[in-house]
Protein backbone atom coordinates (compact mmCIF):
# COMPACT_ATOMS: atom_id res chain seq x y z
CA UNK A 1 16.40 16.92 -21.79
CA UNK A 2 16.09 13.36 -23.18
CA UNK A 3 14.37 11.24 -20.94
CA UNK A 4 14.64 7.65 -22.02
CA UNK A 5 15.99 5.92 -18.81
CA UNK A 6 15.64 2.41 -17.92
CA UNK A 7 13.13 1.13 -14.89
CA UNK A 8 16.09 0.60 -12.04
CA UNK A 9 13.43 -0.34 -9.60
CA UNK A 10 13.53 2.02 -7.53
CA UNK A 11 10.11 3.00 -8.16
CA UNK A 12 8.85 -0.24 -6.38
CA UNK A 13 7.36 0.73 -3.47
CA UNK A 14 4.13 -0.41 -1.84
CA UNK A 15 0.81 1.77 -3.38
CA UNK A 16 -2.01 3.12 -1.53
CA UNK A 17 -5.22 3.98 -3.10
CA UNK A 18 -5.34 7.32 -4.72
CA UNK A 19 -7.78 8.49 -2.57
CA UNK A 20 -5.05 8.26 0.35
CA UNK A 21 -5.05 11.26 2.62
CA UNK A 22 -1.68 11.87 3.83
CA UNK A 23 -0.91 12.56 7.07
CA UNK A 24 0.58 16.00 8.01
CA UNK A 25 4.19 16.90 9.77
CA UNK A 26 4.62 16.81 13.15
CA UNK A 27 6.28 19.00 15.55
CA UNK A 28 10.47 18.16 14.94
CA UNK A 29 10.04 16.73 11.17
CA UNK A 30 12.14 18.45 8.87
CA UNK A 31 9.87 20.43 6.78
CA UNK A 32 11.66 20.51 3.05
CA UNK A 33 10.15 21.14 0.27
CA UNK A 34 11.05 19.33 -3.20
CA UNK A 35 9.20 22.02 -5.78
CA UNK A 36 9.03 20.29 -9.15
CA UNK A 37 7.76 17.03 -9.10
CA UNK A 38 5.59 15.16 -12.18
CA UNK A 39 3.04 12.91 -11.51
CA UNK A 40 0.23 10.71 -13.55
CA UNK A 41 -1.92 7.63 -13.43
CA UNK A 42 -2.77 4.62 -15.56
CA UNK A 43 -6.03 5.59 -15.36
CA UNK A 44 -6.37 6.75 -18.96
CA UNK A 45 -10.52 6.40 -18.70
CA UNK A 46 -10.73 9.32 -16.33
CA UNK A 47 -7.47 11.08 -17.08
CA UNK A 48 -6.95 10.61 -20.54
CA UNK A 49 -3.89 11.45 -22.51
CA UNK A 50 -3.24 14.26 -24.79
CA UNK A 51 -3.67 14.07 -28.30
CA UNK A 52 -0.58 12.53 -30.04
CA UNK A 53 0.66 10.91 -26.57
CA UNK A 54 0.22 7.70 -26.48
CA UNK A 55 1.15 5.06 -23.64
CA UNK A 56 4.41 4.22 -25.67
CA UNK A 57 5.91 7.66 -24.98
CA UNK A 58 5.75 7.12 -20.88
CA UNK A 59 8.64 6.43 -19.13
CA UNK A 60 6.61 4.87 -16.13
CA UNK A 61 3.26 3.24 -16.38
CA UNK A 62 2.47 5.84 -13.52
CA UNK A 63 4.09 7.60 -10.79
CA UNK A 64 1.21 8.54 -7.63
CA UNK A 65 1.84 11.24 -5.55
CA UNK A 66 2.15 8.25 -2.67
CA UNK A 67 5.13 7.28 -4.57
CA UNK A 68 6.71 10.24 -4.00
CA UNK A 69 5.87 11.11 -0.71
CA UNK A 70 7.72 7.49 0.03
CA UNK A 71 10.71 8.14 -1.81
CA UNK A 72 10.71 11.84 0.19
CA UNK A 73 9.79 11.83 3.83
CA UNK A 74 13.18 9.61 4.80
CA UNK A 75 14.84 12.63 3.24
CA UNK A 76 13.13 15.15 5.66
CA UNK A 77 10.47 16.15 2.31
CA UNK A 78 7.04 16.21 3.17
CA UNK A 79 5.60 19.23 0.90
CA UNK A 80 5.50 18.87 -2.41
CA UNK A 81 5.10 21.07 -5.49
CA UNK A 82 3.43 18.94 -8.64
CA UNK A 83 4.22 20.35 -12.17
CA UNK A 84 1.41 19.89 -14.90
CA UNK A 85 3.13 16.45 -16.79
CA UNK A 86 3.17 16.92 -20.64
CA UNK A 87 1.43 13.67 -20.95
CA UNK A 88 -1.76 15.39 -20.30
CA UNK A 89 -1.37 18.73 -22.01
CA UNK A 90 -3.02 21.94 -21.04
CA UNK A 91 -5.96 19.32 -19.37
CA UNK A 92 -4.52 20.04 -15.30
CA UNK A 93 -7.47 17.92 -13.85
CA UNK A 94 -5.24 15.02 -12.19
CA UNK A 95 -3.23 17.59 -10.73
CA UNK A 96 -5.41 19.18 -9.30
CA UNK A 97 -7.54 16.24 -8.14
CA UNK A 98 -4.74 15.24 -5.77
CA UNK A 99 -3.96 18.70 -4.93
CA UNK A 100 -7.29 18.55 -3.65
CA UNK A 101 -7.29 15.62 -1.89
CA UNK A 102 -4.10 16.89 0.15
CA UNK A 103 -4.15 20.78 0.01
CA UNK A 104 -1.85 21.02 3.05
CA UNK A 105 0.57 18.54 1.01
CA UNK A 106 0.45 19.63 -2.33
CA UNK A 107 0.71 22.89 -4.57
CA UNK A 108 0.72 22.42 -8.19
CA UNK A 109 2.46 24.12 -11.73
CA UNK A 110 0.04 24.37 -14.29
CA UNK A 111 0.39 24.29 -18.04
CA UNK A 112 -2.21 26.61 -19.92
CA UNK A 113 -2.51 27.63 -23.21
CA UNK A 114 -1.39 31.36 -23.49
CA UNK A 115 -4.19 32.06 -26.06
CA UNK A 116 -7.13 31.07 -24.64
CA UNK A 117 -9.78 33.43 -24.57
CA UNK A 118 -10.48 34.78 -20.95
CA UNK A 119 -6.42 33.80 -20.05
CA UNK A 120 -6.96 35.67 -17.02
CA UNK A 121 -10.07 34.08 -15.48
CA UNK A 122 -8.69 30.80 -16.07
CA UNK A 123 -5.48 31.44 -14.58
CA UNK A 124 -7.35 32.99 -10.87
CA UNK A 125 -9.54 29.99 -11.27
CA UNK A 126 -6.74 27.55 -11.27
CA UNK A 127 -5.14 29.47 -8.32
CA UNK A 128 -8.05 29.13 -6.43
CA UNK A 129 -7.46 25.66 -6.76
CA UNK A 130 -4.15 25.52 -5.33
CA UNK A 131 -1.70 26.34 -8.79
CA UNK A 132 0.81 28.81 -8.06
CA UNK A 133 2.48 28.90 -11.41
CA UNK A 134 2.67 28.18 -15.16
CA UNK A 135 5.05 26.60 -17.13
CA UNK A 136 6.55 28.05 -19.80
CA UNK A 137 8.32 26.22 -22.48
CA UNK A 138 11.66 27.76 -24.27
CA UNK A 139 13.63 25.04 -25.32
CA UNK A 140 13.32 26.09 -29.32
CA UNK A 141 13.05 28.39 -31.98
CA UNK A 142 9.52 28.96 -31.71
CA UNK A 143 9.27 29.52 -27.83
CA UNK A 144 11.80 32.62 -28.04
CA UNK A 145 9.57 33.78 -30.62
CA UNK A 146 6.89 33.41 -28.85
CA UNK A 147 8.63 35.36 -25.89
CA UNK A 148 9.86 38.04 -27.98
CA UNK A 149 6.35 38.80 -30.16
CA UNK A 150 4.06 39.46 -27.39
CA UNK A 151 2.06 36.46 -27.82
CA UNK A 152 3.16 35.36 -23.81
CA UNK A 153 2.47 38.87 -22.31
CA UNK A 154 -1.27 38.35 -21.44
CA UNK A 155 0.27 35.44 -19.26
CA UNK A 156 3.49 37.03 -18.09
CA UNK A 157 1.11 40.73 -16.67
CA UNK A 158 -2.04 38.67 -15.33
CA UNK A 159 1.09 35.96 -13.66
CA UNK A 160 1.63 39.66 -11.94
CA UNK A 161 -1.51 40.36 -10.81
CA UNK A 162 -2.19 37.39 -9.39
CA UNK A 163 1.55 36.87 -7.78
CA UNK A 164 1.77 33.69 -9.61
CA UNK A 165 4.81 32.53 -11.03
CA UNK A 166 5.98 31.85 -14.51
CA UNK A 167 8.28 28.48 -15.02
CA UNK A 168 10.05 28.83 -17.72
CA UNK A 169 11.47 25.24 -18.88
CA UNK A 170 14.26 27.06 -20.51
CA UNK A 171 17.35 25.63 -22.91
CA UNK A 172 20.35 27.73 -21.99
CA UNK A 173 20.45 29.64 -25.55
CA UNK A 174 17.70 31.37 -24.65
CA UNK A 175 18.88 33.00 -21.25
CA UNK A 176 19.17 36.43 -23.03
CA UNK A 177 15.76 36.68 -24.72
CA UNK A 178 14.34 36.08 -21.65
CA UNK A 179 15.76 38.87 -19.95
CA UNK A 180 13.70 40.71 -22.20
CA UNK A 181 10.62 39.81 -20.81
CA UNK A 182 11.75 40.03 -17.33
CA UNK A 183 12.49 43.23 -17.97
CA UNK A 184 8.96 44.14 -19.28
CA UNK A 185 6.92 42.31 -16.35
CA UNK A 186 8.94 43.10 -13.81
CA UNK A 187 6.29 42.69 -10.83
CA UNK A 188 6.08 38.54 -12.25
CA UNK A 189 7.60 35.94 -10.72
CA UNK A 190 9.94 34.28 -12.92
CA UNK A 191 11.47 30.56 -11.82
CA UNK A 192 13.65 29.15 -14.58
CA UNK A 193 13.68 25.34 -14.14
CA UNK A 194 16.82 23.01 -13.47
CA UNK A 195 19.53 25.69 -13.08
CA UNK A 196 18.95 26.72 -17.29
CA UNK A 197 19.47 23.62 -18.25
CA UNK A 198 23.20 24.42 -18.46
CA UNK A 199 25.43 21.55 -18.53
CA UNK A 200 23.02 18.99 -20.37
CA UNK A 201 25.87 18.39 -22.66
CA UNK A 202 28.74 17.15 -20.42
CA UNK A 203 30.06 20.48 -20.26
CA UNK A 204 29.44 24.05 -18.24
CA UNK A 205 29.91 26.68 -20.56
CA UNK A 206 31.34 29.69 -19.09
CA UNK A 207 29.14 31.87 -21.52
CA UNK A 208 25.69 30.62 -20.30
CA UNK A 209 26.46 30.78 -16.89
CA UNK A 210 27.01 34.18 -16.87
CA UNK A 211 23.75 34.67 -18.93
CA UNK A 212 22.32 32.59 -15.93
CA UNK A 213 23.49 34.60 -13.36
CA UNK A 214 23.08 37.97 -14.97
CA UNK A 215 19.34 37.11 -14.74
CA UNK A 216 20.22 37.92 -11.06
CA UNK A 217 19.78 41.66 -11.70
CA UNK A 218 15.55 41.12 -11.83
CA UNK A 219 15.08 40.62 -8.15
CA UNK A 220 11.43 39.15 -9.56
CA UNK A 221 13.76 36.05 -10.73
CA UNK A 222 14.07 32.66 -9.16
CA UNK A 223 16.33 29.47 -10.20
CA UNK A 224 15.77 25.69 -9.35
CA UNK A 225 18.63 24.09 -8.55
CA UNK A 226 17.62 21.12 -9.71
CA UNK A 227 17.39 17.58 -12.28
CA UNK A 228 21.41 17.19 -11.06
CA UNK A 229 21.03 13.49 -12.76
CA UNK A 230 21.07 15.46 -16.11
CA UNK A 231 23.77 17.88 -16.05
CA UNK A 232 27.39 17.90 -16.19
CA UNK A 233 28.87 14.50 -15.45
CA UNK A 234 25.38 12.99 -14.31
CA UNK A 235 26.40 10.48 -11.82
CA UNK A 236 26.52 11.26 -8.20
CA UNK A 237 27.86 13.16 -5.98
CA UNK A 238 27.50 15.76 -8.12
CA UNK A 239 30.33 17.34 -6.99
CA UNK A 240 31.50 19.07 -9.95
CA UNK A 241 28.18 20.92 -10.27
CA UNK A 242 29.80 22.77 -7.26
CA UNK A 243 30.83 25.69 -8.98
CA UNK A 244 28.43 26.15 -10.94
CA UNK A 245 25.80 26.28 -7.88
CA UNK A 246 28.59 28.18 -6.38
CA UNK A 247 28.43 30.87 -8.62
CA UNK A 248 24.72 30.92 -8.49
CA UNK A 249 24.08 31.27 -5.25
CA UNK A 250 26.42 34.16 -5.42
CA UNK A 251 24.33 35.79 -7.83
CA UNK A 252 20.69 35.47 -6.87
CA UNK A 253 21.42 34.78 -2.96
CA UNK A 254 19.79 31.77 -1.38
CA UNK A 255 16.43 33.68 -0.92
CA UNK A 256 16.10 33.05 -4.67
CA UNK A 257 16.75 29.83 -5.02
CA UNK A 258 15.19 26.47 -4.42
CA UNK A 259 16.84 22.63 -4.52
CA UNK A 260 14.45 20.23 -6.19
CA UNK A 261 14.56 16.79 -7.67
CA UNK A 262 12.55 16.74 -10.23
CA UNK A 263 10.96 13.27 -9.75
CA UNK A 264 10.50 10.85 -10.96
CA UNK A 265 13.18 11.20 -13.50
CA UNK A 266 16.06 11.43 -10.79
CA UNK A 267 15.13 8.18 -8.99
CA UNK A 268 15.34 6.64 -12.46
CA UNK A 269 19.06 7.00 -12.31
CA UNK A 270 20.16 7.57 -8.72
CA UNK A 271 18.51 7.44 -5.54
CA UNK A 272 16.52 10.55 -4.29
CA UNK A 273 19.00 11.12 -1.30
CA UNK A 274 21.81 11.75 -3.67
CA UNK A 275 20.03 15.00 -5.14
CA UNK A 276 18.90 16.50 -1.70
CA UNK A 277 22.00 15.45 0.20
CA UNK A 278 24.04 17.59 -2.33
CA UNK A 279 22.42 20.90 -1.04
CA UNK A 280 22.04 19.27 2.52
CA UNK A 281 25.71 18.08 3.28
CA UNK A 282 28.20 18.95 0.69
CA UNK A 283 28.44 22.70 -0.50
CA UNK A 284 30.46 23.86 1.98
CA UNK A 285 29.84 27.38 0.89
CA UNK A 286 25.90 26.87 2.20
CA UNK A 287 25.32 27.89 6.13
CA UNK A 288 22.73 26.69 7.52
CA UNK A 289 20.43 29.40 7.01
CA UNK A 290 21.29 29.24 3.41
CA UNK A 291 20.33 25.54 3.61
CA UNK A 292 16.92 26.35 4.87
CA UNK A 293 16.20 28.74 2.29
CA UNK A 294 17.11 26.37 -0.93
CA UNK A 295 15.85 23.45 0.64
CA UNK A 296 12.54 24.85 2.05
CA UNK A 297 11.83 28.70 2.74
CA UNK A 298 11.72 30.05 -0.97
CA UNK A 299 9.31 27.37 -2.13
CA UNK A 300 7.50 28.01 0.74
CA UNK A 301 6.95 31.94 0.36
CA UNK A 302 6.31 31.57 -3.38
CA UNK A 303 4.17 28.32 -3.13
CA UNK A 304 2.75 27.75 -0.15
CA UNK A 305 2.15 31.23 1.77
């Protein structure tokens, strides 16, 4: 997923400090839940940048988790769910500095490295400190591999143990090998970011949405119904992503899915209504209890419980 968008403003909003403590819902708030969200600061002296990133590769001199929260409450979102930017590597500390500073807000997605010795203690450390999951990348050649030699399976059984999830950031090729780990770890939580990635071309191949929904058949298995901005025709409504989500939501139920925007690269290219409105008022095939499931109840059992 290329993300080389241009700065459309809409990121101008007035900035608190990032010590801000943010206020909690009240009583008759909607209480959504926007799961996959990346965040980071400009301050490179305490948070510095991973080796071989430099300032040239962000999109955004920073994006605060104030920024989001104002681009989200008039939307009814007021939980969040940060995922571990690749700006800063396997280093999670800004994360979870803000996850700190708003527990009640904020869960997080954490990137480790899966060889790392003591993989285990690391990963109950970090979910003592509010991570609930780890992302996975298999957008290549070597991530499948990766999958398929064993070298993830420390992370995928202690994931299970700990009921944390695995993320998999997932290019639609590589649908079927993960089934092969799924079937393997079958007591891990598995959510596979932006609907597979399917439709990043222009087009919805008919072939890797049933590898998509197949998936369906590990009842361990999640999907984000997410990043709309980057599939299919990319503009909003969204509308003829309808089918597609259609078909999903057959498959896995709403219990096992979850809308999200991933922010802030949606509000780069359309405003951050258009991606929860689609869930909220156009898929006529959603009741309402379905609604409440994909736009807050799944994250909420899997992150926040």
């Amino acid at each position: 997923m290329k993300r080389r968008y241009f700065f459309q403003g809409a990121l101008a909003v007035p900035l608190a400090l990032s010590s801000y403590r943010f206020r909690a819902a009240t009583e008759g708030e909607a209480k959504y839940i926007d799961p996959h969200v990346h965040i980071w600061t400009d301050d490179f002296k305490k948070y510095p940048l991973a080796s071989g990133t430099t300032r040239a590769d962000m999109e955004l001199p920073h994006f605060l988790p104030e920024q989001i929260l104002n681009h989200a409450r008039p939307s009814g979102v007021n939980r969040v769910v940060l995922v571990q930017m690749s700006y800063y590597g396997t280093d999670n500390s800004y994360m979870l500095d803000m996850i700190a500073q708003n527990p009640t807000i904020f869960r997080g997605i954490a990137i480790i490295d899966p060889n790392a010795p003591n993989l285990g203690r690391a990963m109950a450390d970090l979910k003592s400190k509010g991570i609930r999951g780890f992302r996975v990348p298999l957008v290549d050649q070597a991530g499948e591999a990766a999958l398929r030699s064993g070298k993830l399976d420390v992370l995928f059984r202690t994931a299970g143990i700990e009921r944390l999830a695995v993320c998999p950031l997932i290019n639609p090729d590589y649908l079927e090998a993960l089934a092969v780990i799924c079937d393997r770890f079958p007591q891990t939580p598995v959510v596979i970011d932006h609907l597979g990635r399917i439709g990043m071309s222009g087009r919805i191949d008919e072939y890797q949405v049933r590898n998509l929904c197949a998936l369906a058949r590990f009842s361990q298995v999640r999907v984000k119904v997410s990043a709309f901005y980057a599939l299919g025709e990319k503009r909003p409504p969204h509308l003829d992503l309808r089918d597609l989500i259609r078909r999903v939501h057959y498959a896995f139920g709403s219990r096992r899915l979850m809308w999200a925007s991933d922010c802030p690269f949606q509000i780069l290219r359309e405003p951050y209504e258009a991606s929860v409105g689609l869930i909220r008022d156009r898929l006529d095939f959603l009741s309402a209890e379905d609604k409440e499931w994909l736009l807050r109840r799944t994250a909420e059992e899997l992150f926040f419980s």
